[in-house]
Protein backbone atom coordinates (compact mmCIF):
# COMPACT_ATOMS: atom_id res chain seq x y z
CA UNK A 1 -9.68 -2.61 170.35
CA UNK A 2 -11.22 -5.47 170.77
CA UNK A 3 -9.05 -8.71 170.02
CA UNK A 4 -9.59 -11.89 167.74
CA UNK A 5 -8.75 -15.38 168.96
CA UNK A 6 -9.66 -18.45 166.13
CA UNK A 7 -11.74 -15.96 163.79
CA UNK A 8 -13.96 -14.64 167.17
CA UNK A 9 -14.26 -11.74 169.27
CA UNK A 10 -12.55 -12.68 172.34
CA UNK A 11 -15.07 -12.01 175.60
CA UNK A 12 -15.52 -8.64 177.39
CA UNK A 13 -13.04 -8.34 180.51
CA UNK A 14 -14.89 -6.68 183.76
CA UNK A 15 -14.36 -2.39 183.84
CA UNK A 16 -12.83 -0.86 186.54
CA UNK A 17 -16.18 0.82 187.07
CA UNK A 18 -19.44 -1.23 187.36
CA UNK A 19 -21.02 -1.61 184.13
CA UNK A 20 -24.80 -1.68 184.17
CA UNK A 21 -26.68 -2.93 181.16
CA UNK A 22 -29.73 -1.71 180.15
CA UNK A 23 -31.52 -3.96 177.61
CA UNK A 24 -34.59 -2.90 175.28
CA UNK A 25 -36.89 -4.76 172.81
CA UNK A 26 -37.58 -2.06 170.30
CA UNK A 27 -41.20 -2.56 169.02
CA UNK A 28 -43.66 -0.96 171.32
CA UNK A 29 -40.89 0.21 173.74
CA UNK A 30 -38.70 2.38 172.14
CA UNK A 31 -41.31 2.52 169.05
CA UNK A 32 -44.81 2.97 169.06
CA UNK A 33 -45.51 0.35 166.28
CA UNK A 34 -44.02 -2.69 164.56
CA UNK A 35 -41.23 -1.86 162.56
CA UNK A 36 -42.61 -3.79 159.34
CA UNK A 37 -45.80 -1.63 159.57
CA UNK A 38 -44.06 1.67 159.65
CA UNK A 39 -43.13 1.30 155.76
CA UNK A 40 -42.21 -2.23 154.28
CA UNK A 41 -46.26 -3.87 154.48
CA UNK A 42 -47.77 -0.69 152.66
CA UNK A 43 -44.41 -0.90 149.89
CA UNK A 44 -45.78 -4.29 149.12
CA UNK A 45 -49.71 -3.16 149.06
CA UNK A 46 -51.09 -4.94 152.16
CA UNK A 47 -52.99 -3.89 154.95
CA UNK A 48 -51.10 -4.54 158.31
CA UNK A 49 -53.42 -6.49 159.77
CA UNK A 50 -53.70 -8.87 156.73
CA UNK A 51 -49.84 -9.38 157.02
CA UNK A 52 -49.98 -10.22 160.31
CA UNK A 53 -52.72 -12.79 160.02
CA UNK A 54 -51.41 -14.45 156.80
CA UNK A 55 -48.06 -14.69 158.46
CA UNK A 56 -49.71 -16.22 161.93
CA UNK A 57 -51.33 -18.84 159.42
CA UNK A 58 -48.36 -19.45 157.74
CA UNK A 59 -46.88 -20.30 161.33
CA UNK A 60 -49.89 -22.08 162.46
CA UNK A 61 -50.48 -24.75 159.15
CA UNK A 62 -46.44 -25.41 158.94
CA UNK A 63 -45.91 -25.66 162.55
CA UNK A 64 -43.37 -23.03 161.72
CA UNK A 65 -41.45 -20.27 164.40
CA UNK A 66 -43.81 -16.99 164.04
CA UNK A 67 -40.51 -14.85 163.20
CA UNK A 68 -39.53 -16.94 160.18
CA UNK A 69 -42.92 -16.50 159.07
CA UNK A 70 -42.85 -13.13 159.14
CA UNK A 71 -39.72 -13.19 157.56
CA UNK A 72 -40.52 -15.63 154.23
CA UNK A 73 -43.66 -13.50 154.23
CA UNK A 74 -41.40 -10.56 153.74
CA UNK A 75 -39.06 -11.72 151.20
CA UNK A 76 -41.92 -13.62 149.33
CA UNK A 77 -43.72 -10.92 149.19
CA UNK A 78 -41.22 -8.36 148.09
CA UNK A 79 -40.65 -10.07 144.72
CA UNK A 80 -41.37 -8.29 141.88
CA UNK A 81 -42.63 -5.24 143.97
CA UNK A 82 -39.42 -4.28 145.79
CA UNK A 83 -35.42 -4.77 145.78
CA UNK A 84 -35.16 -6.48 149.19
CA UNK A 85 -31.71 -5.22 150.26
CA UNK A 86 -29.81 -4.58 153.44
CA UNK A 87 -30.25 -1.01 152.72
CA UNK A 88 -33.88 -0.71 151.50
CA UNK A 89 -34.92 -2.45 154.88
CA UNK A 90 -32.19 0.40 156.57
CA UNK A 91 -34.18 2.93 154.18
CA UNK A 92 -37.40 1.77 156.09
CA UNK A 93 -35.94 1.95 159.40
CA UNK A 94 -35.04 5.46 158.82
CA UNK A 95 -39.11 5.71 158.93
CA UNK A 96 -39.59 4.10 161.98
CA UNK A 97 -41.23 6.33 164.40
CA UNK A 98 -39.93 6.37 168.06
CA UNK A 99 -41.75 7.48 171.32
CA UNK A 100 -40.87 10.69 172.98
CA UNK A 101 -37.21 11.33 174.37
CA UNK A 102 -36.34 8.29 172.86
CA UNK A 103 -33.47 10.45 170.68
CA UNK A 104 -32.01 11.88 173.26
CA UNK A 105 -32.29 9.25 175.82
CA UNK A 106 -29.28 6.92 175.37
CA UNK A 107 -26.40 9.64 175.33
CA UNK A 108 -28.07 11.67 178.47
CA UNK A 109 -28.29 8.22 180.55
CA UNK A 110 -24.93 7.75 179.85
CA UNK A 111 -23.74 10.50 181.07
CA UNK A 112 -25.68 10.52 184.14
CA UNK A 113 -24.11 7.21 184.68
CA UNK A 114 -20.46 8.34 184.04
CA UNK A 115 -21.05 11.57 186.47
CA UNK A 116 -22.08 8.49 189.07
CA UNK A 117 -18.88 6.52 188.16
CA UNK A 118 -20.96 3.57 186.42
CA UNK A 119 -20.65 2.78 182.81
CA UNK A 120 -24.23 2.94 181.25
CA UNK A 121 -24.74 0.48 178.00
CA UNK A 122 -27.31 0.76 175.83
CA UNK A 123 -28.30 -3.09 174.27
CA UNK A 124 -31.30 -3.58 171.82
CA UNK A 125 -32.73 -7.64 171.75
CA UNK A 126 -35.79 -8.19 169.45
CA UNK A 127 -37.32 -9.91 167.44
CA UNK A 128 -37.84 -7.13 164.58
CA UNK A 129 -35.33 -6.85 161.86
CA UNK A 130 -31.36 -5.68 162.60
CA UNK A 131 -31.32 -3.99 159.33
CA UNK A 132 -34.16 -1.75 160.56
CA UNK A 133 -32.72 -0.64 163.65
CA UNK A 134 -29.34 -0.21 161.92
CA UNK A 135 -31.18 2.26 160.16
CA UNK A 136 -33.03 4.04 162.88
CA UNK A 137 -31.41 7.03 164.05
CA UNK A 138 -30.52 6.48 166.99
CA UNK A 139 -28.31 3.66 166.12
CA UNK A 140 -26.62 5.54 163.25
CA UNK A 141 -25.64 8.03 165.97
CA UNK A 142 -24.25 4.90 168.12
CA UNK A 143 -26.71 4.10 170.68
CA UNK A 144 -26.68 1.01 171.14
CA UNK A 145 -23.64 -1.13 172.36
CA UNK A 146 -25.13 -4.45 170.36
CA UNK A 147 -28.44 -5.13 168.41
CA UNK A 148 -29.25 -8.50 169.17
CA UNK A 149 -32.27 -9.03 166.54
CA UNK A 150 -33.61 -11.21 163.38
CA UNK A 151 -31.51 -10.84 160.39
CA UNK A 152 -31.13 -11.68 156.47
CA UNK A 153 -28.39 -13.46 154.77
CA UNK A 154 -28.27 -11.73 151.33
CA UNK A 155 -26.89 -13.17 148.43
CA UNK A 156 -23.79 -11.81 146.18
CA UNK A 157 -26.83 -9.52 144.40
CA UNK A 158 -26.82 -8.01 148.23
CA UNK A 159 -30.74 -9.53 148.43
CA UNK A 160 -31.93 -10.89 151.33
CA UNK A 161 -32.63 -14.64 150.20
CA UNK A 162 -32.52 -16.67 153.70
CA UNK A 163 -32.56 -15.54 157.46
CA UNK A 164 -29.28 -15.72 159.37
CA UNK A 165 -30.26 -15.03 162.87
CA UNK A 166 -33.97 -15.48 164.33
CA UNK A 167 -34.53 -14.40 167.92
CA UNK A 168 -37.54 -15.60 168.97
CA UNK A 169 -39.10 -15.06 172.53
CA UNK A 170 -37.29 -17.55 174.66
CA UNK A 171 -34.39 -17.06 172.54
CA UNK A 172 -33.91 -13.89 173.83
CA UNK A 173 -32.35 -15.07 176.93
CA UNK A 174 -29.13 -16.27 175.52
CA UNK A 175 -28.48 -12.57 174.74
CA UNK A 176 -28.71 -11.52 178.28
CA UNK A 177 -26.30 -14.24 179.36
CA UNK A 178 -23.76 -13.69 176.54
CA UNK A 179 -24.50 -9.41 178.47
CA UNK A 180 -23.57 -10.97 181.55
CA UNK A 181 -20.04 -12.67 180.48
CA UNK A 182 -18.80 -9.72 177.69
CA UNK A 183 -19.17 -12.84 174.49
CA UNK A 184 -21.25 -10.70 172.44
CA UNK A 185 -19.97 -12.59 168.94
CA UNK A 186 -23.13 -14.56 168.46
CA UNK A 187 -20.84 -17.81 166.99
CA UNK A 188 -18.72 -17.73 169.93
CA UNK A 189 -19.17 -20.38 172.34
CA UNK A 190 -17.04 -18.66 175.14
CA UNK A 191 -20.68 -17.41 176.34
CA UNK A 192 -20.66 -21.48 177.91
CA UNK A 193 -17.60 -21.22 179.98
CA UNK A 194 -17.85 -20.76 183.48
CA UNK A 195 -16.70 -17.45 185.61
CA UNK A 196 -16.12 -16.93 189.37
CA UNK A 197 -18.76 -13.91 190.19
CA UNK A 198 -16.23 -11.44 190.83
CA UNK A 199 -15.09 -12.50 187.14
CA UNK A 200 -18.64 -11.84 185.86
CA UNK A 201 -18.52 -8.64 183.14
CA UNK A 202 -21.95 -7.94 183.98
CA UNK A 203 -23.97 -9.57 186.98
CA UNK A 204 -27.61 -9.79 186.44
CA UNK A 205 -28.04 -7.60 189.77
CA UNK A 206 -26.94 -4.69 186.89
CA UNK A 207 -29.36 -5.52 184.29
CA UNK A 208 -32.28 -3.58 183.48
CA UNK A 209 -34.70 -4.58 181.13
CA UNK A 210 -37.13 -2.62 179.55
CA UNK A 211 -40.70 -4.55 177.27
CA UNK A 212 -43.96 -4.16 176.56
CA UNK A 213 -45.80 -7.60 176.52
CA UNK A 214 -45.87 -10.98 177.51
CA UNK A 215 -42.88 -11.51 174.71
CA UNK A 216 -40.68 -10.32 177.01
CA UNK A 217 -41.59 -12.19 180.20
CA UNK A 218 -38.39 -14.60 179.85
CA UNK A 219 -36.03 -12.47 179.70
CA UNK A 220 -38.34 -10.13 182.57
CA UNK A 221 -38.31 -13.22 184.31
CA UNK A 222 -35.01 -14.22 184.45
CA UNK A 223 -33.91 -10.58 185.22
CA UNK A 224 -35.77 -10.72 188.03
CA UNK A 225 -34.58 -13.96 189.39
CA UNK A 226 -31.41 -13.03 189.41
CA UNK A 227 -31.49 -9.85 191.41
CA UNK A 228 -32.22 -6.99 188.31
CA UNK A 229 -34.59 -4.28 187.12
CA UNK A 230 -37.42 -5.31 184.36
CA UNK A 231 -39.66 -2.39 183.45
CA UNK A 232 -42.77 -2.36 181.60
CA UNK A 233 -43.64 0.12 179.17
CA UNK A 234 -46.98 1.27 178.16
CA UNK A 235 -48.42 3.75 175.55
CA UNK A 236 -51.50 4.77 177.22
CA UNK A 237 -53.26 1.35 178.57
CA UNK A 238 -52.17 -0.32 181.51
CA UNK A 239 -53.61 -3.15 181.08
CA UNK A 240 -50.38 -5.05 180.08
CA UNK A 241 -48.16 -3.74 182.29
CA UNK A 242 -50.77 -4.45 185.90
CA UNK A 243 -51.13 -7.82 184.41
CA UNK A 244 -47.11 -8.48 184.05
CA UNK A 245 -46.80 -6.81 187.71
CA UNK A 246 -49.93 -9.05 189.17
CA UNK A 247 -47.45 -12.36 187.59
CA UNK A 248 -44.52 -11.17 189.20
CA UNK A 249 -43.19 -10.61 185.44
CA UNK A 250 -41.63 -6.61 186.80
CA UNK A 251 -40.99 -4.93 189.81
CA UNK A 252 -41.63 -1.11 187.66
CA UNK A 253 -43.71 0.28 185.01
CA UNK A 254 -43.84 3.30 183.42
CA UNK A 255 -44.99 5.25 180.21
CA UNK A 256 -43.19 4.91 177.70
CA UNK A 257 -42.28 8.64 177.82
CA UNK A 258 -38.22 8.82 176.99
CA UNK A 259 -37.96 12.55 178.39
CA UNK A 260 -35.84 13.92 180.82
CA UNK A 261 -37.42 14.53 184.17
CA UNK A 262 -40.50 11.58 183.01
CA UNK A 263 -40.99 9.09 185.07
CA UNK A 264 -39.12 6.31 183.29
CA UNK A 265 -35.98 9.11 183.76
CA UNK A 266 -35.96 8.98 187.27
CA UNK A 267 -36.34 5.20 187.52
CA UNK A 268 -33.43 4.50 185.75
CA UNK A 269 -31.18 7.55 187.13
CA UNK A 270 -32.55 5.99 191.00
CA UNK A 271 -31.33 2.36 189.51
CA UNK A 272 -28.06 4.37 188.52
CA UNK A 273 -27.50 5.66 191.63
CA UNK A 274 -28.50 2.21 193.41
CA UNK A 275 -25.81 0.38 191.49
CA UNK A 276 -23.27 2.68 192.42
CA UNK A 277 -23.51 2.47 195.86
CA UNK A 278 -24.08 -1.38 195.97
CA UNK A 279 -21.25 -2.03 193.65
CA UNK A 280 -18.97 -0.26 196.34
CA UNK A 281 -20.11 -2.78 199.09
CA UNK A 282 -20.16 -5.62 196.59
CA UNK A 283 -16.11 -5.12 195.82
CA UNK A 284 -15.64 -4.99 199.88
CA UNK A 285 -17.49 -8.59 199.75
CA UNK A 286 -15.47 -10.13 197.26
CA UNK A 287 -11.90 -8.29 198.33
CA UNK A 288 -13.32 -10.11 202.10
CA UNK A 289 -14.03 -13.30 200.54
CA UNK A 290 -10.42 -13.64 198.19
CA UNK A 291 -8.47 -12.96 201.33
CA UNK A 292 -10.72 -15.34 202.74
CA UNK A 293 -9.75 -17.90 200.34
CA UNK A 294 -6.09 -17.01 199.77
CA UNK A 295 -5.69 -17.70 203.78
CA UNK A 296 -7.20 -20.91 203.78
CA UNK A 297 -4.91 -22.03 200.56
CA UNK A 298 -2.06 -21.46 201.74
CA UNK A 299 -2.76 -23.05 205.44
CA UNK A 300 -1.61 -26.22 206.08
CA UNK A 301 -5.19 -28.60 206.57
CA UNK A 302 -4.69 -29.59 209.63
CA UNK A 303 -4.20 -26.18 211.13
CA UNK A 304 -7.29 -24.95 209.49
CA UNK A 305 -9.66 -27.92 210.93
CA UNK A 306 -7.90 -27.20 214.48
CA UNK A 307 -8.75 -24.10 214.34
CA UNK A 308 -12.28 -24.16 213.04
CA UNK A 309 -12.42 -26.78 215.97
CA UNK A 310 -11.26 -23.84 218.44
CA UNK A 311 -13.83 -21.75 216.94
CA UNK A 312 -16.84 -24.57 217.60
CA UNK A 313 -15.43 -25.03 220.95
CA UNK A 314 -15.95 -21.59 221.94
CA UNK A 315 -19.35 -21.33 220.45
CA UNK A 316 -20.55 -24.62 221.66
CA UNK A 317 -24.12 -24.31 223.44
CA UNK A 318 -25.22 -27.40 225.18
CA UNK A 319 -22.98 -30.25 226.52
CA UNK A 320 -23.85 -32.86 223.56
CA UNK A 321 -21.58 -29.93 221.14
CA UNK A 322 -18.77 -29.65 223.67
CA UNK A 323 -18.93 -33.26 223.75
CA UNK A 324 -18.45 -33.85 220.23
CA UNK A 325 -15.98 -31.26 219.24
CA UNK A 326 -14.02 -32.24 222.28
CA UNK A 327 -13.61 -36.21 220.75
CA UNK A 328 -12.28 -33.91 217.78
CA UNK A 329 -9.75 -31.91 219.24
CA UNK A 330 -8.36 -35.39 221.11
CA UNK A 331 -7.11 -36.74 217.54
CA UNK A 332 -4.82 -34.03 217.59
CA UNK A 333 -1.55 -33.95 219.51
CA UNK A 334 0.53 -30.63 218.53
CA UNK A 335 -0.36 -27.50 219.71
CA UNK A 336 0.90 -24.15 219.86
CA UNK A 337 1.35 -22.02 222.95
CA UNK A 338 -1.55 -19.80 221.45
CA UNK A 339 -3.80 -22.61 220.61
CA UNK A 340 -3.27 -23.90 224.22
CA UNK A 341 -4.18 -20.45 225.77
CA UNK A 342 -7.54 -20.41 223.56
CA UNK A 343 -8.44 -23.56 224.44
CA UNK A 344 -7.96 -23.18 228.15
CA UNK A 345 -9.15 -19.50 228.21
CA UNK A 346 -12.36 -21.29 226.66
CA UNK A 347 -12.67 -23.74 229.47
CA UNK A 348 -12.93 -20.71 232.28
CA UNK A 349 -15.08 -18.37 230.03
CA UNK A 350 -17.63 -21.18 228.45
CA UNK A 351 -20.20 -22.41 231.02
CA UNK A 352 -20.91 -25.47 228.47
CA UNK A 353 -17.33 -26.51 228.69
CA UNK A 354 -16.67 -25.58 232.76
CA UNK A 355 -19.29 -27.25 234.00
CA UNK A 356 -17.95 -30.61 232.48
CA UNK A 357 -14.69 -29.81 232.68
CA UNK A 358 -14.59 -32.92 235.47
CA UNK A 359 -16.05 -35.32 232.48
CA UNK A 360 -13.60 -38.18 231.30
CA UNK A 361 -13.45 -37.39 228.17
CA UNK A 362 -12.33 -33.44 229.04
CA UNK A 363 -10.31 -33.99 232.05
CA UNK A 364 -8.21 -36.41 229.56
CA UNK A 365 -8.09 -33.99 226.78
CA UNK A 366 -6.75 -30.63 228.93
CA UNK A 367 -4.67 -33.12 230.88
CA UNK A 368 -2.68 -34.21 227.67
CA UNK A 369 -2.91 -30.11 227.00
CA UNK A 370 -0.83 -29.07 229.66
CA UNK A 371 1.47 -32.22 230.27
CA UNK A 372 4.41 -30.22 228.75
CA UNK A 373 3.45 -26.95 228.52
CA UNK A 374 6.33 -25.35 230.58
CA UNK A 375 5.50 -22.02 231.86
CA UNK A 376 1.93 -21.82 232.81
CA UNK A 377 -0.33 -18.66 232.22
CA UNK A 378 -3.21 -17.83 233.70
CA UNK A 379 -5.82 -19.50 232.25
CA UNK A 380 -3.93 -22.22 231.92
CA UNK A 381 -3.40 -22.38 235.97
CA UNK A 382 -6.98 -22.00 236.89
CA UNK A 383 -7.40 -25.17 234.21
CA UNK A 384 -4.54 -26.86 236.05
CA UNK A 385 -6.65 -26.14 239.28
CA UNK A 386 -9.63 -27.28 238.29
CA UNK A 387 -8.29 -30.70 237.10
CA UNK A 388 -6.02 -31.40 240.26
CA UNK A 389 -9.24 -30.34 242.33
């Protein structure tokens, strides 16, 4: 159950597993056509191609977004020809034809995921119509985690009269960021806030993002930048997908064949099985790295620089270094009977420190060392030798 904090869907935490999330736009990837032209353009007795280019004009001679032409042009065009409800446009996107596999596809990848011990979600972010895909069937059946897409506000008639949400093509990204930190309430400004990376619900390293066209290449691009999977998907031409790979816009293609054993099934079962084994290293990183941290806050400063000190003494690799660290080391006066043995054990064992060992500046230092160090050991007595010599 998710909880509410000031009317909002409080953010994701992390999963004990990983959680990769694959993303899809749905036209041309998981469909072979626009959505509008699978129904809604003949209901109101265009041709498909007319829409299209009346609604580009519209855009074009209003210096207007594309997807809020297309979606005036809808509602405009509706009147007196069709009830323009949520469920009419659901109605349509019961038509909407999908590729191959594509019905089977988001159950079976999950389960290949949870038999690898990584939990598989299935996110949809377009620029088509929610109510459509609300009304395809795969997300009837619960496919899809979230459907990030265009939507209608609909007045108390239940007609669609105004758009609430647009997603347009660099919109898109906010999507995969709000992915990333688990704030999938689109009003919910928690997607701003700032996480450590072993905080991070899901890292863009487990992101996979599956287009078609240069509409996707920010959110490709951005996927990519970050260390995750974009795929292109083609129907039968290439050309789309070599010209996205030749830009650096994916690292895969495939067709856009949803089957099991095709080959866009065994790229995402091999990214499946890649995530799980990183993921294992990745939580030995950041268990390394808190301990790491934890250490250093609770030890006092001054220890810490002496012994990071210590640890530049020892690795020192031309006299300038030793030099230097040594003028360090002199502003401190306390010094533990371990510290001292380091130190000393680095003067015998260091060829950049013994050599100079006879230098002012060192001679003082390991003299002040020793002065009251009681009971000498044995690095500490060749030192002793050395500077009496």
């Amino acid at each position: 159950m998710e909880r509410k904090r000031d009317g909002k869907t409080e953010r994701k935490q992390k999963e004990d597993w990983p959680v990769l999330a694959i993303c899809y736009d749905f036209d041309k990837t998981l469909s072979p056509d626009d959505m509008q032209a699978q129904g809604y353009i003949q209901s109101v007795n265009y041709n498909v191609p007319d829409f299209w280019k009346e609604s580009n004009e519209l855009a074009e001679r209003n210096n207007m977004d594309q997807n809020l032409a297309y979606m005036y042009m809808m509602v405009d065009k509706a009147q007196g020809r069709v009830l323009f409800t949520r469920e009419k446009l659901m109605e349509y996107g019961a038509q909407v034809t999908l590729f191959p596999g594509v019905e089977g596809w988001f159950e079976r990848i999950r389960q290949y995921g949870k038999a690898k011990n990584v939990i598989v979600e299935h996110y949809i972010i377009s620029s088509g119509l929610k109510e459509m895909i609300e009304g395809t069937s795969v997300a009837r059946a619960g496919a899809f985690k979230e459907i990030f897409a265009s939507s209608f506000y609909y007045n108390d008639r239940g007609v669609a009269v105004w758009p609430a949400q647009v997603v347009n093509y660099t919109g898109k990204t906010q999507y995969l960021f709000r992915i990333e930190k688990g704030v999938l309430d689109i009003n919910n400004l928690g997607v701003n806030d700032s996480f450590a990376p072993d905080e991070i619900r899901v890292p863009f390293r487990n992101m996979v993002y599956i287009g078609d066209s240069d509409t996707d290449v920010p959110c490709m691009k951005l996927v990519n930048t970050y260390g995750g999977y974009s795929i292109g998907v083609y129907k039968e031409d290439k050309e789309k997908v070599h010209k996205m790979m030749r830009e650096g816009r994916i690292r895969y293609y495939a067709s856009a064949d949803y089957t099991e054993g095709s080959d866009l099934d065994c790229l995402v079962k091999s990214i499946i099985d890649r995530t799980a084994t990183n993921e294992v290293l990745e939580n030995v990183y950041y268990s390394c790295r808190k301990e790491c941290e934890n250490a250093a806050a609770h030890a006092d400063r001054e220890e810490q620089e002496k012994k990071d000190l210590i640890i530049a003494l020892e690795g020192s690799g031309n006299f300038a270094r030793t030099h230097s660290v040594i003028r360090k080391l002199s502003g401190y006066s306390r010094w533990t009977s371990k510290e001292r043995e380091k130190l000393c054990e680095i003067a015998i064992k260091n060829s950049q420190v013994h050599y100079i060992l006879s230098d002012l500046d060192l001679m003082s230092f390991y003299r002040g060392l020793l002065e009251n160090a009681g009971c000498l050991t044995e690095y500490e007595e060749k030192v002793k030798e050395m500077l009496e010599g």
